[in-house]
N, C-alpha and C. Protein backbone atom coordinates (compact mmCIF):
# COMPACT_ATOMS: atom_id res chain seq x y z
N UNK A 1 -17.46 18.77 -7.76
CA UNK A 1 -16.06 19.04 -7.45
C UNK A 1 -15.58 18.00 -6.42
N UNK A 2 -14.57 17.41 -6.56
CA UNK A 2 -13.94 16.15 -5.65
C UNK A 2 -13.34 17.21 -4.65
N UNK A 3 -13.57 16.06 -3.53
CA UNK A 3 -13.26 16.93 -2.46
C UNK A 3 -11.64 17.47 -2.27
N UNK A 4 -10.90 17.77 -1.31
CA UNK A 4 -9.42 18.19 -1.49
C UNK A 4 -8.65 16.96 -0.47
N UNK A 5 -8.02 16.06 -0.94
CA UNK A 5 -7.93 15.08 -0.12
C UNK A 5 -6.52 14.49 -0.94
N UNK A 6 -5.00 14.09 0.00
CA UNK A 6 -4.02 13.98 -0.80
C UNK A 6 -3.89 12.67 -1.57
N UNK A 7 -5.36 11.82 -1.65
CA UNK A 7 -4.78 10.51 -2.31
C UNK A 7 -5.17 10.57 -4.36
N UNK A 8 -5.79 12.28 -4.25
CA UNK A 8 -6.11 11.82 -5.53
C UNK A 8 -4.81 12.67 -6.90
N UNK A 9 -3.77 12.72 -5.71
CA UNK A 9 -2.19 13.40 -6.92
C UNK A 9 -1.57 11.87 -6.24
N UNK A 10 -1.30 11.51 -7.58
CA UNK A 10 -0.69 10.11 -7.73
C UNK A 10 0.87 9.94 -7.43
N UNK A 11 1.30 9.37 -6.48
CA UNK A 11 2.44 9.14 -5.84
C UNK A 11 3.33 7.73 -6.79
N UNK A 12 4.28 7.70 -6.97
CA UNK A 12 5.17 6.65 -7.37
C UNK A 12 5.09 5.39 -5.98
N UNK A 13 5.47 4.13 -6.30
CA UNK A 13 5.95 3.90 -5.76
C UNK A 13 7.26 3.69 -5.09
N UNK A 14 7.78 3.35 -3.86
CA UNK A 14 9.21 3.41 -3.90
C UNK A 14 9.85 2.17 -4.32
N UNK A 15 11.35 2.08 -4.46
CA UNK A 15 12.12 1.24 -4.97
C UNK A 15 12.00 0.07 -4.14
N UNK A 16 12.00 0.23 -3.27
CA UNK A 16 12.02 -0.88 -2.41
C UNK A 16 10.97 -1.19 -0.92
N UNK A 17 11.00 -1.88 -1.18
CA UNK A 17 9.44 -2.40 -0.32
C UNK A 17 9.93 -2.99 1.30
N UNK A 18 10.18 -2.25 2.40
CA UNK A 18 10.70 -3.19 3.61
C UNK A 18 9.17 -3.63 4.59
N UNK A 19 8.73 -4.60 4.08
CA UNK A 19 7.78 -5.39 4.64
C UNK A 19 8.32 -6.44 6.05
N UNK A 20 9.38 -6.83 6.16
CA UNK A 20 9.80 -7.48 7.17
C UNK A 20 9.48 -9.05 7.06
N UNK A 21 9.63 -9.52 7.64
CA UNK A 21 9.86 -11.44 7.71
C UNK A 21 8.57 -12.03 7.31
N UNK A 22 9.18 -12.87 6.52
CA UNK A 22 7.11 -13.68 5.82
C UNK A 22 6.77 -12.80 4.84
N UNK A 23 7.45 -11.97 4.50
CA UNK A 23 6.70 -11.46 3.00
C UNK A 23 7.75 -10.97 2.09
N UNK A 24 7.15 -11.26 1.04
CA UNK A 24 7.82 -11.46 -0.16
C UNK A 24 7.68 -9.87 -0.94
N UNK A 25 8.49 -8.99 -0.54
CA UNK A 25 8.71 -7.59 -1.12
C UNK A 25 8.24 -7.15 -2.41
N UNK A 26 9.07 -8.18 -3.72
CA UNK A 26 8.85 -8.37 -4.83
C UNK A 26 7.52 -8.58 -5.38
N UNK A 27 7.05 -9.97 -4.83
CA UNK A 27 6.08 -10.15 -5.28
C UNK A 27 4.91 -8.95 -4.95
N UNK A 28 5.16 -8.39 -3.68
CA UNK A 28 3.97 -7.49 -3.25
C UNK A 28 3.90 -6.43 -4.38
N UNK A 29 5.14 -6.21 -4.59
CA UNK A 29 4.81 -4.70 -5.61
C UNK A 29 4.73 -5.20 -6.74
N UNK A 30 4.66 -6.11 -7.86
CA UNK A 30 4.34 -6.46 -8.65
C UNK A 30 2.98 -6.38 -8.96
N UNK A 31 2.42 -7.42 -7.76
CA UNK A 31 0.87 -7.72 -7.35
C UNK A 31 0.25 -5.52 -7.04
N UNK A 32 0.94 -4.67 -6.75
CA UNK A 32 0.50 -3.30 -6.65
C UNK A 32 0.35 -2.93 -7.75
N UNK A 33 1.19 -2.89 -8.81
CA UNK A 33 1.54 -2.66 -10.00
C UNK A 33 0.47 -3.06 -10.96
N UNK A 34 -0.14 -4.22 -10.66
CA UNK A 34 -0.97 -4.63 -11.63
C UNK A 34 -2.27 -4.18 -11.33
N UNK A 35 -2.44 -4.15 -9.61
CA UNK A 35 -3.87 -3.46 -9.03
C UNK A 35 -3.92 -2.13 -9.56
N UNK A 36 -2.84 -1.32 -9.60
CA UNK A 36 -2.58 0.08 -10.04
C UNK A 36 -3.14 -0.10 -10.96
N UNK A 37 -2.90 -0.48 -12.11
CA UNK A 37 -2.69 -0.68 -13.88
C UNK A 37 -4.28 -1.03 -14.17
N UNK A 38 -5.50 -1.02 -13.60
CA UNK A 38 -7.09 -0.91 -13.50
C UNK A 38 -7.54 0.35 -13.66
N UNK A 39 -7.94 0.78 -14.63
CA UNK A 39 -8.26 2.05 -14.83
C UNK A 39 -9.21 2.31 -14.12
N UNK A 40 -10.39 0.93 -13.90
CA UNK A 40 -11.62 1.68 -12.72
C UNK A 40 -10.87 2.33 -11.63
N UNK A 41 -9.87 1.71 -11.29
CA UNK A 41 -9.17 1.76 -9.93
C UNK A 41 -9.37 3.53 -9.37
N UNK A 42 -9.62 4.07 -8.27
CA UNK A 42 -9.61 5.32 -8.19
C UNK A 42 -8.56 5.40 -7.07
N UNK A 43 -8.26 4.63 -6.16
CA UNK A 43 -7.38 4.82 -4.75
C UNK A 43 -6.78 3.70 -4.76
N UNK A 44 -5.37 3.40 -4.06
CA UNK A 44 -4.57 2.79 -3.01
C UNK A 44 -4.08 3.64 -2.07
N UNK A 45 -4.29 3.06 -0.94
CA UNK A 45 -4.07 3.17 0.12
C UNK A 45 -3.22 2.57 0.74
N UNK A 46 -1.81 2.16 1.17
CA UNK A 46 -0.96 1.77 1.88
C UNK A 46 -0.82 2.43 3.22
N UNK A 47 -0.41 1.66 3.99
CA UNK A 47 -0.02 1.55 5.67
C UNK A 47 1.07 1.24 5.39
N UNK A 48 2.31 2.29 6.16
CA UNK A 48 3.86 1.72 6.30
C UNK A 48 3.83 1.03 7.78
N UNK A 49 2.75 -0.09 8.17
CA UNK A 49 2.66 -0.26 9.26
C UNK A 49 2.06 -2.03 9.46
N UNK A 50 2.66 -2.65 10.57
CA UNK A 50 2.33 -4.07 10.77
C UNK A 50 1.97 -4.22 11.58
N UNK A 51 1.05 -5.37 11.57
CA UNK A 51 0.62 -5.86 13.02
C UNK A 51 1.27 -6.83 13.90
N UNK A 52 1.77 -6.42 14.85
CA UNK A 52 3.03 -7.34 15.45
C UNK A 52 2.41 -8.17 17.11
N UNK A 53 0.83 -8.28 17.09
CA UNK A 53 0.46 -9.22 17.60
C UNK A 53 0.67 -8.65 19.56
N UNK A 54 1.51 -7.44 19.54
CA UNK A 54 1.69 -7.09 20.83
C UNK A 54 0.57 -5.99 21.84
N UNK A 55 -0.84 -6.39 21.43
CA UNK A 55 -1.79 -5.77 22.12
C UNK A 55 -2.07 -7.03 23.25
N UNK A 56 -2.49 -6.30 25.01
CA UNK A 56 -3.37 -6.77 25.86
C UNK A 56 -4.31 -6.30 26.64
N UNK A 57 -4.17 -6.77 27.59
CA UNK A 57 -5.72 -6.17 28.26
C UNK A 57 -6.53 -6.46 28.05
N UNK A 58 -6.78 -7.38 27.29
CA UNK A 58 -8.29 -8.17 26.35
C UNK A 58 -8.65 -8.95 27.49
């Protein structure tokens, strides 16, 4: 029995992709679309989240 975990009920993607400066929206979900479209495929995982380089203390 697979465990109970929300990535295995399959979500759409949305219409529009806001990735922010240096990336190409379009192309990203295209390039998803086709990773999707792998039947081995069992998961994607997306982050609505960027790395904006503003950590210190290092």
């Amino acid at each position: 029995m697979a465990p109970a975990i929300p990535w295995l009920t399959p979500k759409p993607l949305g219409p529009e992709l806001h990735l922010g400066p240096g990336l190409d929206s379009q192309r990203c979900a295209k390039a998803l679309v086709r990773l999707c479209a792998d039947p081995e495929l069992q998961a994607v995982v997306a982050f609505g989240a960027r790395a904006r380089g503003g950590a210190s203390g290092f």
